[in-house]
N, C-alpha and C. Protein backbone atom coordinates (compact mmCIF):
# COMPACT_ATOMS: atom_id res chain seq x y z
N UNK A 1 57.91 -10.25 -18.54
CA UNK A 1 57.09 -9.72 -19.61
C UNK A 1 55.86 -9.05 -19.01
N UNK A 2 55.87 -7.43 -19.66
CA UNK A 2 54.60 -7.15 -18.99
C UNK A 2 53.33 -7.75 -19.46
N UNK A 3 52.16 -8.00 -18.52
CA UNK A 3 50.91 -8.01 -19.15
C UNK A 3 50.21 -6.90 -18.60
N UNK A 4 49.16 -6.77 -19.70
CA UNK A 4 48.19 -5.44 -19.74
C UNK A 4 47.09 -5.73 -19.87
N UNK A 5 46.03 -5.72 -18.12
CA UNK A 5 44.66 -6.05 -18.34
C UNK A 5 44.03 -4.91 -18.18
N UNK A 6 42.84 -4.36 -18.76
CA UNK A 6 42.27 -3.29 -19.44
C UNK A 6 40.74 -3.80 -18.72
N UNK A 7 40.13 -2.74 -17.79
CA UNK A 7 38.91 -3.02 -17.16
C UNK A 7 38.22 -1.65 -17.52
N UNK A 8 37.29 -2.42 -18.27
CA UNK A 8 36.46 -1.34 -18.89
C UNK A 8 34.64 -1.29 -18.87
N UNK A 9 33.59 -0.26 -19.14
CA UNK A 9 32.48 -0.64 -18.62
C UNK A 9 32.12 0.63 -18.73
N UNK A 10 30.56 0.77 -18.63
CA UNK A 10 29.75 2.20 -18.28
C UNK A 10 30.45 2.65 -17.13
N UNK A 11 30.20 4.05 -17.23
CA UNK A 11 30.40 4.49 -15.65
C UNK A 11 29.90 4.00 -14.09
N UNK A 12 30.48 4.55 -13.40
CA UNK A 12 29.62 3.95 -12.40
C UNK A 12 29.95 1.74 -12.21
N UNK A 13 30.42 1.23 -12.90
CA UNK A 13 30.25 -0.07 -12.88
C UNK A 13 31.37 -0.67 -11.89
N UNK A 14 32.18 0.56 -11.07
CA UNK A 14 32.91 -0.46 -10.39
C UNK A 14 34.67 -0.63 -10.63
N UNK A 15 34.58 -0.19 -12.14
CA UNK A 15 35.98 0.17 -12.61
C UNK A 15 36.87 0.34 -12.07
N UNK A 16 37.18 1.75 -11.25
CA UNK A 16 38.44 1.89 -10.58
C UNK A 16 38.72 1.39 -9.50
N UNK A 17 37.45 0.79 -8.55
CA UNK A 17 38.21 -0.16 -7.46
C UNK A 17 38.58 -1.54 -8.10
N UNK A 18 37.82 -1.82 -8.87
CA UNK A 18 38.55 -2.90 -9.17
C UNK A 18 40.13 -3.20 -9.63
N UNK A 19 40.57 -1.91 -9.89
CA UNK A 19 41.74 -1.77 -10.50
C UNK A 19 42.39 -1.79 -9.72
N UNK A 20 42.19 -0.66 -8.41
CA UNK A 20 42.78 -0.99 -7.40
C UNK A 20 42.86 -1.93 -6.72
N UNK A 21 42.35 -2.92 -6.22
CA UNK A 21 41.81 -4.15 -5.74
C UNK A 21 42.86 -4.58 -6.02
N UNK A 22 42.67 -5.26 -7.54
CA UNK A 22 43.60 -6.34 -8.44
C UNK A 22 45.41 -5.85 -8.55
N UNK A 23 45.68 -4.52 -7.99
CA UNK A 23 46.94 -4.07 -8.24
C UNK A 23 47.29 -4.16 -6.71
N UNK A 24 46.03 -4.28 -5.82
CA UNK A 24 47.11 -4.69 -4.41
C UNK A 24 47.16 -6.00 -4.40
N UNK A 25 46.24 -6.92 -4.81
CA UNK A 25 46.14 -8.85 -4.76
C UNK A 25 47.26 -9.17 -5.44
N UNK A 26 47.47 -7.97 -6.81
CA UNK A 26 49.26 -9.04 -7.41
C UNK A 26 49.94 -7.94 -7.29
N UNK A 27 50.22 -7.05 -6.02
CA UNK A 27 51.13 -6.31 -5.80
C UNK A 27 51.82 -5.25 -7.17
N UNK A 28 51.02 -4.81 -7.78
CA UNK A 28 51.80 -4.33 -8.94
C UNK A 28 50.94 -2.60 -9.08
N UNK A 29 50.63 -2.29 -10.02
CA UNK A 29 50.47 -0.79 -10.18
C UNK A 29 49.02 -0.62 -10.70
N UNK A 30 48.20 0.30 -11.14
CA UNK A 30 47.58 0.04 -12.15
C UNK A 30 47.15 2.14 -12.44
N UNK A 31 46.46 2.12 -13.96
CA UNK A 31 46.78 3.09 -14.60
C UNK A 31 45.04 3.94 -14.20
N UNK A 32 44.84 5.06 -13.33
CA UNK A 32 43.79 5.47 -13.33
C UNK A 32 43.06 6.33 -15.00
N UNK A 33 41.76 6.58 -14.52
CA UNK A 33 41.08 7.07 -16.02
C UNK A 33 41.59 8.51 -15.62
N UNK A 34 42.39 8.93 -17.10
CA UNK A 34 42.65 10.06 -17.02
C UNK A 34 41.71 11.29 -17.30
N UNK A 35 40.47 11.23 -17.75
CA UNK A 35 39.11 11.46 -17.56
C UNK A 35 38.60 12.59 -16.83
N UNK A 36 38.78 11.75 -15.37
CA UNK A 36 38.39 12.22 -14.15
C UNK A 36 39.32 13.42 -13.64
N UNK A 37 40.40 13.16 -14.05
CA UNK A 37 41.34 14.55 -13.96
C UNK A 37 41.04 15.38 -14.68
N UNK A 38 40.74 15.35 -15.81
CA UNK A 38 40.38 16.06 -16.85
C UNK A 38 39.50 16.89 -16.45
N UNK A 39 38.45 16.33 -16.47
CA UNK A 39 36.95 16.85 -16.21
C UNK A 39 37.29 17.66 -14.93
N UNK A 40 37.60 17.18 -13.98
CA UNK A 40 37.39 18.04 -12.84
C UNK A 40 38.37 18.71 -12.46
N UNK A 41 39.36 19.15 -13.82
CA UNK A 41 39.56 20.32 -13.50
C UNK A 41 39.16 21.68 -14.98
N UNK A 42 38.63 21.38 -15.80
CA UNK A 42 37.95 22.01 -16.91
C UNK A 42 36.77 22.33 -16.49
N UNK A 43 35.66 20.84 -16.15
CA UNK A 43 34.60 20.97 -16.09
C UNK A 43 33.61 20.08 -17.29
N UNK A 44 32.39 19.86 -16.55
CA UNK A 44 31.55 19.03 -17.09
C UNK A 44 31.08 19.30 -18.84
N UNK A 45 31.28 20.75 -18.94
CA UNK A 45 30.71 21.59 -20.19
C UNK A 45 31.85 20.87 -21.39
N UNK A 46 32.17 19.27 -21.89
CA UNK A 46 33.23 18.89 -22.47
C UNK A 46 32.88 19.25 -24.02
N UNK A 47 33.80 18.98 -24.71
CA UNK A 47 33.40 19.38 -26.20
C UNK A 47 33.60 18.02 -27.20
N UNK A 48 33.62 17.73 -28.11
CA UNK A 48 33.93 16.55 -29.33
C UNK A 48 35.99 16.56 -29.05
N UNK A 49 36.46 17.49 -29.52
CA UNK A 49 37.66 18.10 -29.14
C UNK A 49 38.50 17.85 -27.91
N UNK A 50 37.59 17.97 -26.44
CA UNK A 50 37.89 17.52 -25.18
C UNK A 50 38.56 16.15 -25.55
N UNK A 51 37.24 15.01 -26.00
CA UNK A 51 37.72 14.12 -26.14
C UNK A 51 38.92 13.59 -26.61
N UNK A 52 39.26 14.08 -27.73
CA UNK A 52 40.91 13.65 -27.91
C UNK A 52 42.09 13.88 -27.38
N UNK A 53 41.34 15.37 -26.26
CA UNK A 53 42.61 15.63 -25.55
C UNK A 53 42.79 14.56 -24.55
N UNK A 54 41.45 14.12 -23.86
CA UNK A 54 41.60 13.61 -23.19
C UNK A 54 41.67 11.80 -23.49
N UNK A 55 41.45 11.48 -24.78
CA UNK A 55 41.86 10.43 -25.29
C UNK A 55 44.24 10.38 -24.93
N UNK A 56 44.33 11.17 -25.61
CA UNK A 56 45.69 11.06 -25.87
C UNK A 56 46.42 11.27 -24.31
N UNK A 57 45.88 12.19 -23.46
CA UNK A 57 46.12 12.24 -21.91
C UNK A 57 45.99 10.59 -21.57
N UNK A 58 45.29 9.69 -21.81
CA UNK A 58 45.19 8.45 -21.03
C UNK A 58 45.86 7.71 -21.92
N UNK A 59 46.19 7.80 -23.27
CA UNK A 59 47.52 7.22 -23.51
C UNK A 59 48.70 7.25 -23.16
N UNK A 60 49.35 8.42 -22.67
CA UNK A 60 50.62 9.13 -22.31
C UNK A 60 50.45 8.46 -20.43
N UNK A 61 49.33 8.93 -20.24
CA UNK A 61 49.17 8.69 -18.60
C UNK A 61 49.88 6.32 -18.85
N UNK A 62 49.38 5.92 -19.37
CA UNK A 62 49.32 4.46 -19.64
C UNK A 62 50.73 4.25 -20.02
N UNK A 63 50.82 5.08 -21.05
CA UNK A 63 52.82 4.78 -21.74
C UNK A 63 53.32 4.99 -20.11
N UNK A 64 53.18 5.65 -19.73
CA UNK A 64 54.00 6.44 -18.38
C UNK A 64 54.02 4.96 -17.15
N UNK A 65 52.79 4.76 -16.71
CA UNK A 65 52.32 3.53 -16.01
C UNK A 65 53.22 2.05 -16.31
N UNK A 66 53.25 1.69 -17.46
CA UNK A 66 53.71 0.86 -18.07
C UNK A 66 55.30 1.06 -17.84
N UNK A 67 55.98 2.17 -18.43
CA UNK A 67 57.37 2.80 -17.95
C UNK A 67 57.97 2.34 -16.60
N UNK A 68 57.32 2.56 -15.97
CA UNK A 68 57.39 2.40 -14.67
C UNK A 68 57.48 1.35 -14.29
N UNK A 69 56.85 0.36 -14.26
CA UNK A 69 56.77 -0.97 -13.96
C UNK A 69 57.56 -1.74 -14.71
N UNK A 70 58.01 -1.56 -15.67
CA UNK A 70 59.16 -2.18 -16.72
C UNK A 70 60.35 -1.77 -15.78
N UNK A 71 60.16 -0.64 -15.66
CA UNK A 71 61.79 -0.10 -15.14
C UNK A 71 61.76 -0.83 -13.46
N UNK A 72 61.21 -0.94 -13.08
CA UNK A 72 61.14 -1.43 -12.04
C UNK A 72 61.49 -2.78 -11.85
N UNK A 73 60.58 -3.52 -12.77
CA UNK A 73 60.67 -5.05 -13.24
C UNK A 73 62.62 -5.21 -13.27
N UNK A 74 62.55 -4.55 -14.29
CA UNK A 74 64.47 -4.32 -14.04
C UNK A 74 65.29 -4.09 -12.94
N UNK A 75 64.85 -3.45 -12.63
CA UNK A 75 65.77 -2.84 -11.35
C UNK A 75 65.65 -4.29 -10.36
N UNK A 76 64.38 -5.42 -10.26
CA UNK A 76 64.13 -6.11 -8.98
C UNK A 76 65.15 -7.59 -9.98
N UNK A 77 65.94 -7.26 -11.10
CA UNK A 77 66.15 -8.89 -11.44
C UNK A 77 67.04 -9.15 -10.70
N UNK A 78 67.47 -10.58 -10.77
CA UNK A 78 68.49 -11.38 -10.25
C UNK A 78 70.02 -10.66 -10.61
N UNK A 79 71.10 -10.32 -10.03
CA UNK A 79 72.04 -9.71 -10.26
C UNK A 79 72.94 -10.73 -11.50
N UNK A 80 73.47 -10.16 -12.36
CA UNK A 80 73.88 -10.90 -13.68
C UNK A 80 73.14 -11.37 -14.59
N UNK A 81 72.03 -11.23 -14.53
CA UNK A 81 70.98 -11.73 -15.16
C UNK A 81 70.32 -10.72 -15.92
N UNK A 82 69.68 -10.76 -17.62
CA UNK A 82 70.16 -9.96 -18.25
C UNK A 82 67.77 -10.09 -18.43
N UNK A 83 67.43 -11.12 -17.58
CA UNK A 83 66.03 -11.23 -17.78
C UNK A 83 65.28 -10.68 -16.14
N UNK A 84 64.11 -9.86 -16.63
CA UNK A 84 63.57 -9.78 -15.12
C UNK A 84 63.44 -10.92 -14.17
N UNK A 85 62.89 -10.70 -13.13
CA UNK A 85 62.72 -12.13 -12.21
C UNK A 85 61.26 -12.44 -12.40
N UNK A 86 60.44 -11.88 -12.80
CA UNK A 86 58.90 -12.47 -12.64
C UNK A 86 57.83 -11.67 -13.86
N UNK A 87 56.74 -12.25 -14.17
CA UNK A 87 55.94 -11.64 -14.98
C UNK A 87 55.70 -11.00 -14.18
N UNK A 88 55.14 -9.10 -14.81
CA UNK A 88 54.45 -8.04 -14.46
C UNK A 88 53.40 -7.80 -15.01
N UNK A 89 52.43 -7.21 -14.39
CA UNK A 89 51.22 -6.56 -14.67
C UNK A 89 50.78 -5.23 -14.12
N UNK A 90 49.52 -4.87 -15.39
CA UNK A 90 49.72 -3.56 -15.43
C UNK A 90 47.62 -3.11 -15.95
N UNK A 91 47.06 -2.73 -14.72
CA UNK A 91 45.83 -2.87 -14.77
C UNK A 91 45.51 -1.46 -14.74
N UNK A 92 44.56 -1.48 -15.86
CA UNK A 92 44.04 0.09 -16.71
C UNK A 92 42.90 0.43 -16.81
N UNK A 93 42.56 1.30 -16.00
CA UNK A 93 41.53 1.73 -15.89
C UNK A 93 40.58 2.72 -17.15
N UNK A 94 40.44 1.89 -18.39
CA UNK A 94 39.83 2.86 -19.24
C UNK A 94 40.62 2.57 -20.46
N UNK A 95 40.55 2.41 -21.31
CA UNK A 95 41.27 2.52 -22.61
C UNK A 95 40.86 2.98 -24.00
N UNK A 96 41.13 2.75 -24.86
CA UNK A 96 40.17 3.55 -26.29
C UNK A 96 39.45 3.43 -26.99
N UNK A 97 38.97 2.14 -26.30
CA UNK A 97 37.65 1.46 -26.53
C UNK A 97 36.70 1.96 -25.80
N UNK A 98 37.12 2.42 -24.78
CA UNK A 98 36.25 3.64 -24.13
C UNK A 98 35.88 4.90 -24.72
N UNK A 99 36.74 5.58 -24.92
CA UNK A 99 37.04 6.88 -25.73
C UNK A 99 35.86 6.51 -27.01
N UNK A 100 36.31 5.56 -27.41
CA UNK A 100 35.38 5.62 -29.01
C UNK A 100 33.93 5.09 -28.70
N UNK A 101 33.60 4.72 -27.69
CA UNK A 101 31.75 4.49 -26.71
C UNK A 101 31.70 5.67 -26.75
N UNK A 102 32.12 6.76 -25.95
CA UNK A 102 31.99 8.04 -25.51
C UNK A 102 31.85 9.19 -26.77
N UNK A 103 32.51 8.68 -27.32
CA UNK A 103 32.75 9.80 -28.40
C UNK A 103 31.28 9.74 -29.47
N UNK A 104 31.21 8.51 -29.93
CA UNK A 104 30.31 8.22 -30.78
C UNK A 104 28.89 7.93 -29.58
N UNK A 105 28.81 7.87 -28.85
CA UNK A 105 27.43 8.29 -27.78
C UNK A 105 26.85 9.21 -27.45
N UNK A 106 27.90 10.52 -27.36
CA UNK A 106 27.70 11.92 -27.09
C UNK A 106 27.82 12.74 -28.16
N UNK A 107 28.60 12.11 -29.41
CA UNK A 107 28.57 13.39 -30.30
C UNK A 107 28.69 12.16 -32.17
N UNK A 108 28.20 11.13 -31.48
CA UNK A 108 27.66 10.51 -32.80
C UNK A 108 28.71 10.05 -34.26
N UNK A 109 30.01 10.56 -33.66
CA UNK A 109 31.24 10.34 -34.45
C UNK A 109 32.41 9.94 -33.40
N UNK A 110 33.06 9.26 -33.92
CA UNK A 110 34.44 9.36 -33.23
C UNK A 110 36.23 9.51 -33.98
N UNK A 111 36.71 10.29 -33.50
CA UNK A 111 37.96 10.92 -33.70
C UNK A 111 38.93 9.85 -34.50
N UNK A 112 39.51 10.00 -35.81
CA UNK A 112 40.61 9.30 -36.09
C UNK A 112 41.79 8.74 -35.10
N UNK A 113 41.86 9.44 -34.61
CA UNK A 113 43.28 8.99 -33.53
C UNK A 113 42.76 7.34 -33.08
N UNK A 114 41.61 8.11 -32.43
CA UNK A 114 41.08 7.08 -30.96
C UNK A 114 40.67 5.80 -31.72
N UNK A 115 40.45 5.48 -32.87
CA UNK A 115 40.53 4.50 -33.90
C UNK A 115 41.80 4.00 -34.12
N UNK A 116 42.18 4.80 -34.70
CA UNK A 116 43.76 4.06 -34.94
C UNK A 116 44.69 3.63 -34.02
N UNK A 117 44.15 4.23 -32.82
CA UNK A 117 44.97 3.54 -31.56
C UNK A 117 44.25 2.04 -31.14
N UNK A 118 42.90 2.40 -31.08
CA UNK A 118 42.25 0.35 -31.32
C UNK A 118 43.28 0.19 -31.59
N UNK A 119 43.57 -0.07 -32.72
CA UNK A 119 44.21 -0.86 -33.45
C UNK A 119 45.55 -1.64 -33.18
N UNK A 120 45.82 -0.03 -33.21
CA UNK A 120 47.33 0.00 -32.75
C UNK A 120 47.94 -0.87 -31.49
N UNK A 121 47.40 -0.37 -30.61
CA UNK A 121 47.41 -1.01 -29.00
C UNK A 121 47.07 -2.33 -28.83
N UNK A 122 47.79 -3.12 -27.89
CA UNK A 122 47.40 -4.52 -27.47
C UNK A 122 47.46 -4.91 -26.29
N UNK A 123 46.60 -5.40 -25.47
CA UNK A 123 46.42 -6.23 -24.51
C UNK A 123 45.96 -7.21 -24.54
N UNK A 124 46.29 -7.50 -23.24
CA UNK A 124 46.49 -9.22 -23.14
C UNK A 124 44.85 -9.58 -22.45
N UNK A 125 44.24 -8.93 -21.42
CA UNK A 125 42.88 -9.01 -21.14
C UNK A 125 42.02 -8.13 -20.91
N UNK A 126 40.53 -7.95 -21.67
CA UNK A 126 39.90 -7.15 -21.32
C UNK A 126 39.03 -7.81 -19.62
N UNK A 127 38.57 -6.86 -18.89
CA UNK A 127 37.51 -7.28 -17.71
C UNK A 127 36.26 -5.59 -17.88
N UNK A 128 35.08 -6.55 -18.21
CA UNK A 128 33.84 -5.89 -18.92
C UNK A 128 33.08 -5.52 -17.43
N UNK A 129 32.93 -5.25 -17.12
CA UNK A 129 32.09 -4.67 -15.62
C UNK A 129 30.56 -4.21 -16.28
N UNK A 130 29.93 -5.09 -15.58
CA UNK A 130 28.87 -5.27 -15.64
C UNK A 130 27.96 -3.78 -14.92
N UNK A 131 26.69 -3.80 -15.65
CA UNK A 131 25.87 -2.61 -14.94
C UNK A 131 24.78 -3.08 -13.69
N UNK A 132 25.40 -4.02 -12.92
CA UNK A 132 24.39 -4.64 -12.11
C UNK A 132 24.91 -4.33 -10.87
N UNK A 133 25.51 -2.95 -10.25
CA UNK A 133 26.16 -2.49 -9.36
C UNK A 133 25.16 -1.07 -8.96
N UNK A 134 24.76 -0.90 -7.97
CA UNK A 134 23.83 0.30 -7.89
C UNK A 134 24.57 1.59 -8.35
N UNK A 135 23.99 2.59 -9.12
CA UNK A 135 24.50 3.70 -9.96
C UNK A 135 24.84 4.80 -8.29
N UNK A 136 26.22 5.25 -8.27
CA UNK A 136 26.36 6.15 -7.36
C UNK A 136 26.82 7.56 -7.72
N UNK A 137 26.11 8.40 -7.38
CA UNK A 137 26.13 9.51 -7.72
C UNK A 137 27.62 10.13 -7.66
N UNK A 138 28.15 11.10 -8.62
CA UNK A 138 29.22 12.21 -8.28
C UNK A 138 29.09 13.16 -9.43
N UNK A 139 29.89 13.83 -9.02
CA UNK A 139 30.32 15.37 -9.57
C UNK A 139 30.33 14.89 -11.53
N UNK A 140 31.05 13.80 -11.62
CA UNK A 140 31.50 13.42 -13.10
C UNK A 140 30.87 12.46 -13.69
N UNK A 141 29.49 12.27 -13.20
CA UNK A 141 29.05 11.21 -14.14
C UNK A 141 27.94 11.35 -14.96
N UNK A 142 27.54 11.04 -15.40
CA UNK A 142 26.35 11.44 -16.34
C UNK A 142 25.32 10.68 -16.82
N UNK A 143 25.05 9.84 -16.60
CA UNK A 143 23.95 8.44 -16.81
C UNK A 143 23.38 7.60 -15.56
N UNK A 144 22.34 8.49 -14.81
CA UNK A 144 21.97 7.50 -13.70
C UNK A 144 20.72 6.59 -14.33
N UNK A 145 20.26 6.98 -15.96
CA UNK A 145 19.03 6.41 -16.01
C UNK A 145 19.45 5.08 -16.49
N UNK A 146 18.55 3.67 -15.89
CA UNK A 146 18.63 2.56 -16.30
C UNK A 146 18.48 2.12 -18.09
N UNK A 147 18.11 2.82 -18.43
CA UNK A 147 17.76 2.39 -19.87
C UNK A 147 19.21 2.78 -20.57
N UNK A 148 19.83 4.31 -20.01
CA UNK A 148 20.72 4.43 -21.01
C UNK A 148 22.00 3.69 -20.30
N UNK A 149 22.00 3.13 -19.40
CA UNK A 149 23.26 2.20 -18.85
C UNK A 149 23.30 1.21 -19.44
N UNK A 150 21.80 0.59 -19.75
CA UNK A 150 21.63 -1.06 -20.32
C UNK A 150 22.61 -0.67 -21.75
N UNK A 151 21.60 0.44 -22.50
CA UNK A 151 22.34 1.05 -23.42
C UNK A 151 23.86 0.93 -23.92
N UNK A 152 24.37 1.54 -23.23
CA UNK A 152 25.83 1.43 -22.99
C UNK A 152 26.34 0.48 -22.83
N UNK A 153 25.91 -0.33 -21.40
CA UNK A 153 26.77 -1.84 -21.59
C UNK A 153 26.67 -2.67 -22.94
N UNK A 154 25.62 -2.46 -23.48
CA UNK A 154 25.10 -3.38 -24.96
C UNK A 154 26.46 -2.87 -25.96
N UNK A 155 26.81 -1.39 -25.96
CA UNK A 155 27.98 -1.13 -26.21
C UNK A 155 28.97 -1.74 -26.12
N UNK A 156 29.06 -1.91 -25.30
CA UNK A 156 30.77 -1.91 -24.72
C UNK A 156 30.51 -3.49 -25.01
N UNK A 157 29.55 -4.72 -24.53
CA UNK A 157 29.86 -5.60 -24.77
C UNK A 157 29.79 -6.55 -26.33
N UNK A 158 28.93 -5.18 -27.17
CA UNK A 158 29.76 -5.36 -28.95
C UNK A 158 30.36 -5.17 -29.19
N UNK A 159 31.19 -3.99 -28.80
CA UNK A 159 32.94 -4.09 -29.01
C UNK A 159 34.03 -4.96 -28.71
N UNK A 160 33.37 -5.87 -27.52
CA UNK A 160 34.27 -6.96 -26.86
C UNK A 160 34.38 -8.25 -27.85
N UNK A 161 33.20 -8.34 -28.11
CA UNK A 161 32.45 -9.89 -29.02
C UNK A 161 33.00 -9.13 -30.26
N UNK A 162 33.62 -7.74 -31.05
CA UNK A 162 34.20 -7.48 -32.25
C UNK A 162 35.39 -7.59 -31.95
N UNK A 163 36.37 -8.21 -31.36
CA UNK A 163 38.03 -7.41 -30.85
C UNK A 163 38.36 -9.26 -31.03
N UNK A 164 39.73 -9.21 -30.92
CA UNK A 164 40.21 -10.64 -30.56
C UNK A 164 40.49 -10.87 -29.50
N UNK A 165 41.09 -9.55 -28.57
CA UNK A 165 42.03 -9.86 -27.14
C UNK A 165 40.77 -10.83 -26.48
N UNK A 166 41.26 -11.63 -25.35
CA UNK A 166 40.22 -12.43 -24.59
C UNK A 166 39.70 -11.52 -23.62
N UNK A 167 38.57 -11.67 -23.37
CA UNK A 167 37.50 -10.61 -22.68
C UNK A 167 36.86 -11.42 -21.48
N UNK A 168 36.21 -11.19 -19.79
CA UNK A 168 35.53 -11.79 -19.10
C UNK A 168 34.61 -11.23 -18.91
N UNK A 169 33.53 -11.25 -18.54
CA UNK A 169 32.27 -10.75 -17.88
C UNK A 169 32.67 -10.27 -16.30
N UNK A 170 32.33 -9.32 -15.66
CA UNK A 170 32.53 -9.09 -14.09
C UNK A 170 31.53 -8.62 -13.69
N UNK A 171 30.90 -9.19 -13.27
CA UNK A 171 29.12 -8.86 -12.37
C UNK A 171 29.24 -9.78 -10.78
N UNK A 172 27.88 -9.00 -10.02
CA UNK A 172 28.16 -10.17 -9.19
C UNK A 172 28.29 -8.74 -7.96
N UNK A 173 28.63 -9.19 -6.46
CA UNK A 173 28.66 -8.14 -5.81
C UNK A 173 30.47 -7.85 -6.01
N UNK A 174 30.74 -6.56 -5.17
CA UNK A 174 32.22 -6.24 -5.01
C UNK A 174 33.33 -7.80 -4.63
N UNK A 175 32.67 -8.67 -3.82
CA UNK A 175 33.47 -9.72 -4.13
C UNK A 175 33.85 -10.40 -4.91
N UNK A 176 32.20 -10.94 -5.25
CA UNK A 176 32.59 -11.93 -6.76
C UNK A 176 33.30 -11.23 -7.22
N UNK A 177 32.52 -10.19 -7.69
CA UNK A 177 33.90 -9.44 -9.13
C UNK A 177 35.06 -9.68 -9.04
N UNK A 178 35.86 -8.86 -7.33
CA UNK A 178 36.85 -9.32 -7.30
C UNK A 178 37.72 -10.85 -7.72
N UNK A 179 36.74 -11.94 -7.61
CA UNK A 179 37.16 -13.51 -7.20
C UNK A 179 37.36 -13.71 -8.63
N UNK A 180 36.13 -13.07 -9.67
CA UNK A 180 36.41 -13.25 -10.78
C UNK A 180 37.30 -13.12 -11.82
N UNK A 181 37.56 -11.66 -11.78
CA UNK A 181 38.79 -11.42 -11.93
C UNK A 181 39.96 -11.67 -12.01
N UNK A 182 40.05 -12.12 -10.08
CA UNK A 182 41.23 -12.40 -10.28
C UNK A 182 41.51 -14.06 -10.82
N UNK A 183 41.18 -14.83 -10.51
CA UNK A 183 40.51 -15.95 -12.02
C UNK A 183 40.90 -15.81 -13.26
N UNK A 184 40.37 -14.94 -14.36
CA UNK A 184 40.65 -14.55 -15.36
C UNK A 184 42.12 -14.01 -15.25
N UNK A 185 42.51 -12.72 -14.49
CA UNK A 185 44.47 -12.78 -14.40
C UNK A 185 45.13 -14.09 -14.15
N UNK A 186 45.06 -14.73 -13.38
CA UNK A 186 45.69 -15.95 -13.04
C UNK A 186 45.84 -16.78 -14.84
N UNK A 187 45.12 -17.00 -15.37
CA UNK A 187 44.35 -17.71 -16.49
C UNK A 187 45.63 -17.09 -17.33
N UNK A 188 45.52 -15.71 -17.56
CA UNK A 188 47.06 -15.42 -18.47
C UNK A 188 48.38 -14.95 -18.03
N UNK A 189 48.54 -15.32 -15.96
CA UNK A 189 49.87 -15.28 -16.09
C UNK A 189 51.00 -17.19 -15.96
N UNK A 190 49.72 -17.52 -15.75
CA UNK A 190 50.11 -19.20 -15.51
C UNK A 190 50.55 -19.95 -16.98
């Protein structure tokens, strides 16, 4: 059975290594922010509009991710055996709980879709990445000031405390996080 942990957070917090990290510790895959593709190849100048394209790009990118690892899961079972051999996981960098921070931060509304996919969609764990990681500069980010990061995390961690899926805190340096983490996975594949 797949599980689907969802690591989400301001920019800058650490996100995609962690994803990577946690997809080499349990050997499995995980789904980058489709975002960053986006952006850098359009450009920073995004629109209200961008967003849903690029909302529905990191759904399709995720269906696809998920695909994969199912089919795989299959391909590794026991011969005659009509069940995989082991739980899978499937760690996502970004989801639409993101999309709808972003949307309603930058342009004060957010898109029907990226709502109804909340909804729609389920995972098994969120991991909240904390803003206590020094802000590092690039090409795609947009918030080095401390006030509007606090900002944001205050976000993201009312949406967590509104949702049911189970949620962890991840602060701490690149280790802890890691230790933490992987803690919290262990917790829902045991």
């Amino acid at each position: 059975m797949l599980k689907k942990v969802v690591v989400i957070g301001p920019e800058s917090t650490g996100k995609s290594t962690l994803c990577k990290q946690l997809a080499t510790h349990f050997q499995t895959s995980w789904c980058p922010e489709f975002a960053r593709k986006y952006l850098s190849e359009h450009g920073m100048d995004y629109t209200y509009d961008d967003l849903l394209v690029i909302a529905k790009g990191q759904i399709e990118l995720e269906e696809e991710c998920e695909r994969s690892i199912v089919n795989s899961q299959w391909s590794m079972r026991e011969p005659d055996s009509p069940f995989p051999t082991r739980h899978s996981l499937l760690f996502i960098d970004t989801d639409m709980c993101v999309m709808k921070i972003w949307c309603e931060f930058v342009f004060g509304q957010c898109h029907q879709f990226i709502l109804d996919q909340i909804a729609a969609r389920k995972y098994d764990l969120y991991l909240l990445c904390n803003i206590d990681l020094p802000w590092i500069k690039d090409e795609l980010r947009e918030y080095p000031d401390l006030e509007q990061r606090k900002q944001l995390y205050s976000k993201y961690k009312n949406s967590m405390r509104n949702q049911s899926t189970h949620w962890v805190e991840i602060s701490g340096s690149y280790e802890e996080r890691l230790k933490k983490a992987i803690a919290a996975v262990n917790n829902i594949v045991t």
